[in-house]
C-alpha atoms as a PDB file:
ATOM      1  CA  UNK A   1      -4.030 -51.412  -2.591  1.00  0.00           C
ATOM      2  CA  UNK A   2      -0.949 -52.535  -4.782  1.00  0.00           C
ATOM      3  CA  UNK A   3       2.773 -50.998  -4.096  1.00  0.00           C
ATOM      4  CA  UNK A   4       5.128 -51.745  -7.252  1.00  0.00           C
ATOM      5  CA  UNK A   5       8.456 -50.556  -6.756  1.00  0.00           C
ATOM      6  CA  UNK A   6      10.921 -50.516  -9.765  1.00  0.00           C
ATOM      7  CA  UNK A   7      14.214 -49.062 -11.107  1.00  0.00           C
ATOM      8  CA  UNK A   8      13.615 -46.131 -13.743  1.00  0.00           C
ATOM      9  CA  UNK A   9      17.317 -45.685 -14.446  1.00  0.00           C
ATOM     10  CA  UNK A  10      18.904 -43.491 -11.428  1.00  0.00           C
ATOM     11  CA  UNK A  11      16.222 -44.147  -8.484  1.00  0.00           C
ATOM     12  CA  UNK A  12      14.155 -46.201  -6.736  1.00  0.00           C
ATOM     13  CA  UNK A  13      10.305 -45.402  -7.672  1.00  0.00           C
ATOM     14  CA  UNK A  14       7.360 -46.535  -5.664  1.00  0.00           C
ATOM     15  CA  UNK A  15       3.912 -46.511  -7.517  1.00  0.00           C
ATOM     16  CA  UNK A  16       0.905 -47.310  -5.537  1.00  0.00           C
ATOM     17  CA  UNK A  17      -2.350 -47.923  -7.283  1.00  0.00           C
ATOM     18  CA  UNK A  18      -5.865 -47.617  -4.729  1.00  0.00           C
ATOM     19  CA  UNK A  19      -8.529 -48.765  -5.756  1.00  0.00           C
ATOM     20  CA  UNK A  20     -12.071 -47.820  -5.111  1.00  0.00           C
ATOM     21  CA  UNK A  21     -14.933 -49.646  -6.248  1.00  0.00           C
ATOM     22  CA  UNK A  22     -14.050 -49.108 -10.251  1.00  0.00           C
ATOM     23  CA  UNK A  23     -11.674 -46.224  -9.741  1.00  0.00           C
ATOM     24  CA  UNK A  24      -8.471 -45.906  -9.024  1.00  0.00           C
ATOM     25  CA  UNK A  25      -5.573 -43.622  -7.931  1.00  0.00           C
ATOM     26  CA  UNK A  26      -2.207 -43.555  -8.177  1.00  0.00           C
ATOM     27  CA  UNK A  27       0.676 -42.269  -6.242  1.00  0.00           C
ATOM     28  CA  UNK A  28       4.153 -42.215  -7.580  1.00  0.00           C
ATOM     29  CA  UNK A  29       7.040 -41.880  -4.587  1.00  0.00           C
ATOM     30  CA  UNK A  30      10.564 -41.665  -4.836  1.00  0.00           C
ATOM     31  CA  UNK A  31      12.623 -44.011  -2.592  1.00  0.00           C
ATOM     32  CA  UNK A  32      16.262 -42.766  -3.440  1.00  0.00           C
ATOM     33  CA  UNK A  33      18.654 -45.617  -4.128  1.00  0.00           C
ATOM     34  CA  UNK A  34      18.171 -49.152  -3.158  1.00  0.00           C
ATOM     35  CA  UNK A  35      15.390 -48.746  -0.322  1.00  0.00           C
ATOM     36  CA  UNK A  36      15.792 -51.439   2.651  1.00  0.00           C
ATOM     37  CA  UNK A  37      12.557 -52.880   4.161  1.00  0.00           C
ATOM     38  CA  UNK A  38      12.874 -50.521   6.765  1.00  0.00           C
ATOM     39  CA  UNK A  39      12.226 -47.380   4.544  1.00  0.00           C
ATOM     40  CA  UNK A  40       9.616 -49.137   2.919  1.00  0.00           C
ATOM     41  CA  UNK A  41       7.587 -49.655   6.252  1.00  0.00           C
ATOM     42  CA  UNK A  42       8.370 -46.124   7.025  1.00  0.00           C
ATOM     43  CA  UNK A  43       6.576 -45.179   4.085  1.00  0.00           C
ATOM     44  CA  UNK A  44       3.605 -47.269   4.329  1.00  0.00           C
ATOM     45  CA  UNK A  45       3.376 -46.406   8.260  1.00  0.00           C
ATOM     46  CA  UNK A  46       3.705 -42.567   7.953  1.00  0.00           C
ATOM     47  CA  UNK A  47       3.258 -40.848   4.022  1.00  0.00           C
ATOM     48  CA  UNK A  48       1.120 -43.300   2.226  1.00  0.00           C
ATOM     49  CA  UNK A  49      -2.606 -42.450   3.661  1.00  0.00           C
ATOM     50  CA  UNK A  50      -1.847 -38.945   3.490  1.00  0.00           C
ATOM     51  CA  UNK A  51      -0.145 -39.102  -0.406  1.00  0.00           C
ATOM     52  CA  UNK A  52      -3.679 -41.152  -1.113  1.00  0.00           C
ATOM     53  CA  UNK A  53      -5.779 -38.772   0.572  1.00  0.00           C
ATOM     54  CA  UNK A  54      -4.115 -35.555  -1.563  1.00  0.00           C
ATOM     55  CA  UNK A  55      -4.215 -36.982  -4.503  1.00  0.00           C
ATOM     56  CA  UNK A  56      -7.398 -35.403  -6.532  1.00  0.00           C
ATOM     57  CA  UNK A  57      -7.648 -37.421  -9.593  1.00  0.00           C
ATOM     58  CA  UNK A  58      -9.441 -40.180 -10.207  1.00  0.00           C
ATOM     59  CA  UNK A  59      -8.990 -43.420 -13.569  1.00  0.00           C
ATOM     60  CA  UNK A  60     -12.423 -45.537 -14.231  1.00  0.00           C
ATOM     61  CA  UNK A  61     -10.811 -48.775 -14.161  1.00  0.00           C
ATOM     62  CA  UNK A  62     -11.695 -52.012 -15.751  1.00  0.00           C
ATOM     63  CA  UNK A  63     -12.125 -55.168 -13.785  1.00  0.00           C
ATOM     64  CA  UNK A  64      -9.276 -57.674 -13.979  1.00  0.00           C
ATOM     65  CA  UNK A  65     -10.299 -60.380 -16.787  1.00  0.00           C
ATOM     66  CA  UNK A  66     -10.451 -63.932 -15.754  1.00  0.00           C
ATOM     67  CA  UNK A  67      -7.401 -66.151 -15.822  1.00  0.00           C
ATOM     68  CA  UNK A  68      -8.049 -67.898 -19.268  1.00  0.00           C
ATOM     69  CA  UNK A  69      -7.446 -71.376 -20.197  1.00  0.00           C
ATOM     70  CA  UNK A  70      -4.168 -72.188 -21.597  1.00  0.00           C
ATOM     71  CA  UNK A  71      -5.482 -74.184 -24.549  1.00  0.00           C
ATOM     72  CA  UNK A  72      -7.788 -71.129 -25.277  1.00  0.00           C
ATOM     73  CA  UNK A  73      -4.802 -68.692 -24.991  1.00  0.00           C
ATOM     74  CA  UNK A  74      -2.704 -70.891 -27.463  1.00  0.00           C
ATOM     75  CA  UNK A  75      -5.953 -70.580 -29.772  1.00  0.00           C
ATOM     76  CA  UNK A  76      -6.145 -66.874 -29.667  1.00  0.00           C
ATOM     77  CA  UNK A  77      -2.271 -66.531 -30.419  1.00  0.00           C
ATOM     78  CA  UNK A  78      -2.473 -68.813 -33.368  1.00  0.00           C
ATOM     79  CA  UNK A  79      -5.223 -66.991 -34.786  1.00  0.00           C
ATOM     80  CA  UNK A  80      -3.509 -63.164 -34.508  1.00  0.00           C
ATOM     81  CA  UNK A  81      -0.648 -65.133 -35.980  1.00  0.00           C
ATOM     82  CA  UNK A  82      -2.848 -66.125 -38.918  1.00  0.00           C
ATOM     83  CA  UNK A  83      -4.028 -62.100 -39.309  1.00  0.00           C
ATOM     84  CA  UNK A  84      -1.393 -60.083 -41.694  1.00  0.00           C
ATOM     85  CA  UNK A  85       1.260 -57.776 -40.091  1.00  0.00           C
ATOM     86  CA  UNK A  86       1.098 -54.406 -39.037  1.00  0.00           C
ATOM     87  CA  UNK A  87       1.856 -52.668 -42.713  1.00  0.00           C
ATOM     88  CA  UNK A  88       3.546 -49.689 -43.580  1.00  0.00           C
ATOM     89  CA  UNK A  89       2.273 -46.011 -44.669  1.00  0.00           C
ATOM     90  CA  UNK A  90       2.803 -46.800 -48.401  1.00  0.00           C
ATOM     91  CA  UNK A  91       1.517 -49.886 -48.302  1.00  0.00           C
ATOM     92  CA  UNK A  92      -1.874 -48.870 -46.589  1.00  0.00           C
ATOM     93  CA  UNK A  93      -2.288 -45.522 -48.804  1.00  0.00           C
ATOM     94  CA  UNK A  94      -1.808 -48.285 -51.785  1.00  0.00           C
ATOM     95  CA  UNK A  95      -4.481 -50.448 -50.262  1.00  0.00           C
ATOM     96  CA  UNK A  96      -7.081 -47.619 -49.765  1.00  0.00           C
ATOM     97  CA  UNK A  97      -6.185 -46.292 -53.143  1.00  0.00           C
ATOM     98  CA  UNK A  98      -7.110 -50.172 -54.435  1.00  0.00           C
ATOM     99  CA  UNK A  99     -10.339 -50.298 -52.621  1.00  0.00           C
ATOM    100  CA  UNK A 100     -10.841 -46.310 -53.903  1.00  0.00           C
ATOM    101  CA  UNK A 101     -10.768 -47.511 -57.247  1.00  0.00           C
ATOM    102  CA  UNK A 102     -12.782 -50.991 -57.086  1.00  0.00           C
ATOM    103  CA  UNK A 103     -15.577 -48.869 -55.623  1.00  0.00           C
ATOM    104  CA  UNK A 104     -15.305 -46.323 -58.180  1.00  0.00           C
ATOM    105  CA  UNK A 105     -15.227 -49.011 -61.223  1.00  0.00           C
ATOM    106  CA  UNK A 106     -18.359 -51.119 -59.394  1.00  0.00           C
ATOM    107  CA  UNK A 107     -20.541 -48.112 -59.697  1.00  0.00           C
ATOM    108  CA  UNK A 108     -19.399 -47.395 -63.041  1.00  0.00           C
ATOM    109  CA  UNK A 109     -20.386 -50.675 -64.189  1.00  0.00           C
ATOM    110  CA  UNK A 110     -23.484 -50.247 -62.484  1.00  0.00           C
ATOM    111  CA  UNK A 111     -24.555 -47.103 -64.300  1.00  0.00           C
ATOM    112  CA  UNK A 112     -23.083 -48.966 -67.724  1.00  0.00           C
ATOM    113  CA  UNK A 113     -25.723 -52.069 -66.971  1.00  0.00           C
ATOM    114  CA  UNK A 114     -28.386 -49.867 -66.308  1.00  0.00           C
ATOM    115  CA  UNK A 115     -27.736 -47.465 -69.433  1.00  0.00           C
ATOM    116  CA  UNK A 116     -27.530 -51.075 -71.218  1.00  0.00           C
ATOM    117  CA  UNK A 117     -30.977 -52.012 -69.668  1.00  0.00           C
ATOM    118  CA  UNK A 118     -32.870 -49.037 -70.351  1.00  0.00           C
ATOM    119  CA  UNK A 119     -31.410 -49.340 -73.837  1.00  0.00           C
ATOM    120  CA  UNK A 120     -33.012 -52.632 -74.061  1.00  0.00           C
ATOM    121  CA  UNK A 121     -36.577 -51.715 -72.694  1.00  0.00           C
ATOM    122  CA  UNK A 122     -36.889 -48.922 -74.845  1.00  0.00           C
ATOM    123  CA  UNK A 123     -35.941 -51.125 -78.386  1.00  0.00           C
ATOM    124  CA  UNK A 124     -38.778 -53.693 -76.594  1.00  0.00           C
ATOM    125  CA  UNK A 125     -41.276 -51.006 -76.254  1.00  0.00           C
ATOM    126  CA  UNK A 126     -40.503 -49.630 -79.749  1.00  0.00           C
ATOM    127  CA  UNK A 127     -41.155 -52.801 -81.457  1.00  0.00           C
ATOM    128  CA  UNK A 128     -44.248 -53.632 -79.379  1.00  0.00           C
ATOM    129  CA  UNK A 129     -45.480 -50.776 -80.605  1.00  0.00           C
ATOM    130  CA  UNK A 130     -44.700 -50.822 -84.682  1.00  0.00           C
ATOM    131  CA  UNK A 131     -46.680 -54.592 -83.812  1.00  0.00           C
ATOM    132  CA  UNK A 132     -49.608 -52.626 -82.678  1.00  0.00           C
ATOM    133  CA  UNK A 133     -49.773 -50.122 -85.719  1.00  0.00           C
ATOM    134  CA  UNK A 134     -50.850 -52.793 -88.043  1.00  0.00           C
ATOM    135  CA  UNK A 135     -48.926 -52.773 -91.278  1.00  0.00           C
END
């Protein structure tokens, strides 16, 4: 059981996250402004089982990933450094559009070589032939 409380602007929020085997559920409670330890206690002592035990929903919840090697970490960053930018809507449609046509031109090509091929068997086969009429 984890209790986070933070400032959202105008009051003091408490957010409890309970976690049971790989689920979890949350609780949100409002403190008010700038909660001492007593009304903190008070919470925990008298709302919090019964908040947890009202609250219906349910997350699936990952397990927490192991604490990873600095060298590794400075690895990983370096390498999403090395990967372009997020880009923008014109530039992606641009991109697809790019790709769009490269695909469109390799199949053309394809259907030109094999025109070009049958082409080419069928001038083979017509001079095997006038071979075999014996002139």
């Amino acid at each position: 059981m984890q209790l986070s409380i933070f400032h959202d602007g105008q009051f003091f929020i408490g957010i409890v996250e309970f976690k049971v085997g790989n689920k979890s559920k949350f609780v949100k409670y409002t403190f008010g402004t700038e909660p001492d330890d007593g009304v903190v206690w008070l919470f925990i002592e008298n709302d919090l089982l019964e908040l947890i035990t009202n609250t219906k929903t349910s997350v699936r919840t990952k397990h927490q990933k192991r604490k990873i090697n600095p060298k590794r970490l400075q690895r990983q960053v370096a390498k999403e450094q090395k990967v372009p930018k997020d880009l923008t809507k014109a530039q992606e449609a641009l991109k697809k559009e790019q790709a769009l046509k490269k695909k469109q031109s390799k199949q053309k090509s394809k259907l030109q070589k094999e025109v070009f091929n049958e082409r080419k068997r069928r001038i083979k086969r017509q001079k095997a032939k006038a071979k075999h009429k014996g002139h």
